[in-house]
Protein backbone atom coordinates (compact mmCIF):
# COMPACT_ATOMS: atom_id res chain seq x y z
CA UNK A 1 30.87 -23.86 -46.27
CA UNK A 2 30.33 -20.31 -45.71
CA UNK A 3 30.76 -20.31 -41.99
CA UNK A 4 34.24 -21.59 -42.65
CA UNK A 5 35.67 -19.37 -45.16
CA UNK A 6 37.56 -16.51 -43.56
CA UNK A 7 39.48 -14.11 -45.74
CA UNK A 8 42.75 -16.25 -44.61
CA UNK A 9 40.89 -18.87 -45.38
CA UNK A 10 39.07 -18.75 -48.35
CA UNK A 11 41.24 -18.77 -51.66
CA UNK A 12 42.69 -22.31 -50.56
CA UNK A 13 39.11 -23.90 -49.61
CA UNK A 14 35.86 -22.25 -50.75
CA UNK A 15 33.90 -22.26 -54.14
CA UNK A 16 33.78 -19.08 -55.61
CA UNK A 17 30.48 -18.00 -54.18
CA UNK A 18 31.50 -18.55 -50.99
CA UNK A 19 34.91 -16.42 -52.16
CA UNK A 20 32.23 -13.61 -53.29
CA UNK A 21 29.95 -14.17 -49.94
CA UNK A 22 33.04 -13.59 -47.81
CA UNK A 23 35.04 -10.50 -49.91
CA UNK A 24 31.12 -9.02 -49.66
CA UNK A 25 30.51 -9.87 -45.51
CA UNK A 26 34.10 -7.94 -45.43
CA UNK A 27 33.18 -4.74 -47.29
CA UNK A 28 29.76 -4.62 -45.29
CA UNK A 29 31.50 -4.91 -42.33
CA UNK A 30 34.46 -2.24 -43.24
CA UNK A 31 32.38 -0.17 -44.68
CA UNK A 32 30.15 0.29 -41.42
CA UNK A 33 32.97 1.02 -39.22
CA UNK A 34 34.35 3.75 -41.07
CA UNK A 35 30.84 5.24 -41.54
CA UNK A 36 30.96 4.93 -37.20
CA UNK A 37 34.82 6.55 -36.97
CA UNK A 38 33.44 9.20 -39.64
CA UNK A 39 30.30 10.71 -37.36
CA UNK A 40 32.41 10.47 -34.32
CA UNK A 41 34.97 12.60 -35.83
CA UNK A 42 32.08 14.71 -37.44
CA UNK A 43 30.59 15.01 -34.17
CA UNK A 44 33.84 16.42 -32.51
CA UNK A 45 33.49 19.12 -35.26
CA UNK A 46 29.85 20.27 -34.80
CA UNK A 47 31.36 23.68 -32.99
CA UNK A 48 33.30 24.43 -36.16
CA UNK A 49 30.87 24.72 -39.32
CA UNK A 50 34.56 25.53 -41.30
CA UNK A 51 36.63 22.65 -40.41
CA UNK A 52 33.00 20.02 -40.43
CA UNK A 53 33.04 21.49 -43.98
CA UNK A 54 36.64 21.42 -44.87
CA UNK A 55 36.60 17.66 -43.46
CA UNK A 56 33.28 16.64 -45.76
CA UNK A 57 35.40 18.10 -48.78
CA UNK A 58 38.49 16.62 -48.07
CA UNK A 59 36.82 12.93 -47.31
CA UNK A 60 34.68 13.41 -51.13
CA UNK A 61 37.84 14.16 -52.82
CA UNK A 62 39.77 10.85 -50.86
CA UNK A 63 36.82 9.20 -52.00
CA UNK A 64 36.89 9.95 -55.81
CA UNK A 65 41.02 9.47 -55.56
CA UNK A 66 39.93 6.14 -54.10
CA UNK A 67 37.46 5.19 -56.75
CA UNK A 68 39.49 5.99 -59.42
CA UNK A 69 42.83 5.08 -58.13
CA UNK A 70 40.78 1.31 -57.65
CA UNK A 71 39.35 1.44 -60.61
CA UNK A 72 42.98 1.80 -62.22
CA UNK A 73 44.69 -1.05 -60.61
CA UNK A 74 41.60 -2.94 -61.05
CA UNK A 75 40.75 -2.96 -64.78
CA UNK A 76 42.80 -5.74 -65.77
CA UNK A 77 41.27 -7.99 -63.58
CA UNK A 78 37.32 -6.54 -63.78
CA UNK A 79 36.31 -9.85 -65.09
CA UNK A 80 37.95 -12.26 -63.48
CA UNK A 81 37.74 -14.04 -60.05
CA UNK A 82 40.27 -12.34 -58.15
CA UNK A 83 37.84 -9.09 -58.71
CA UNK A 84 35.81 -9.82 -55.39
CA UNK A 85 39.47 -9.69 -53.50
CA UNK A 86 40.44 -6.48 -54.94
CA UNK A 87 37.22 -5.00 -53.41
CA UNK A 88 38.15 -6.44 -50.38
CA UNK A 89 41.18 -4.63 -50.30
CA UNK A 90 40.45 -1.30 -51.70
């Protein structure tokens, strides 16, 4: 089944595994694009030390707000099913 669970998909039709599988292909696959748009941008920056600098601190501190902003809406649901999804959409 896991070829045919998409995230439009896969609340209606697929075990929860495959609902784990797919909220996990998603992050992978987020995660590695912004890591690509980050050292492009970085890149454009490596004539500035100051503003590469200023961008590294101001992407750690979105980060932690991120973390802990997810970690807020998230806690009522940390051990449930629907957990996976809210990764997915962090």
């Amino acid at each position: 089944m896991r070829g045919q669970c998409t995230p439009s998909s896969v609340l209606l039709l697929c075990p929860q595994a495959a609902q784990n599988d797919c909220a996990g292909r998603s992050l992978q696959q987020l995660d590695f694009r912004l890591n690509n748009l980050y050292a492009k941008v970085h890149k454009r920056l490596e004539n500035s030390r100051d503003a590469a600098r200023l961008m590294t601190a101001s992407q750690r501190a979105w980060v932690s707000f991120r973390n802990n902003e997810f970690a807020f809406l998230s806690s009522s649901a940390k051990n449930s099913s629907i957990y996976p999804w809210y990764i997915r959409s962090a």
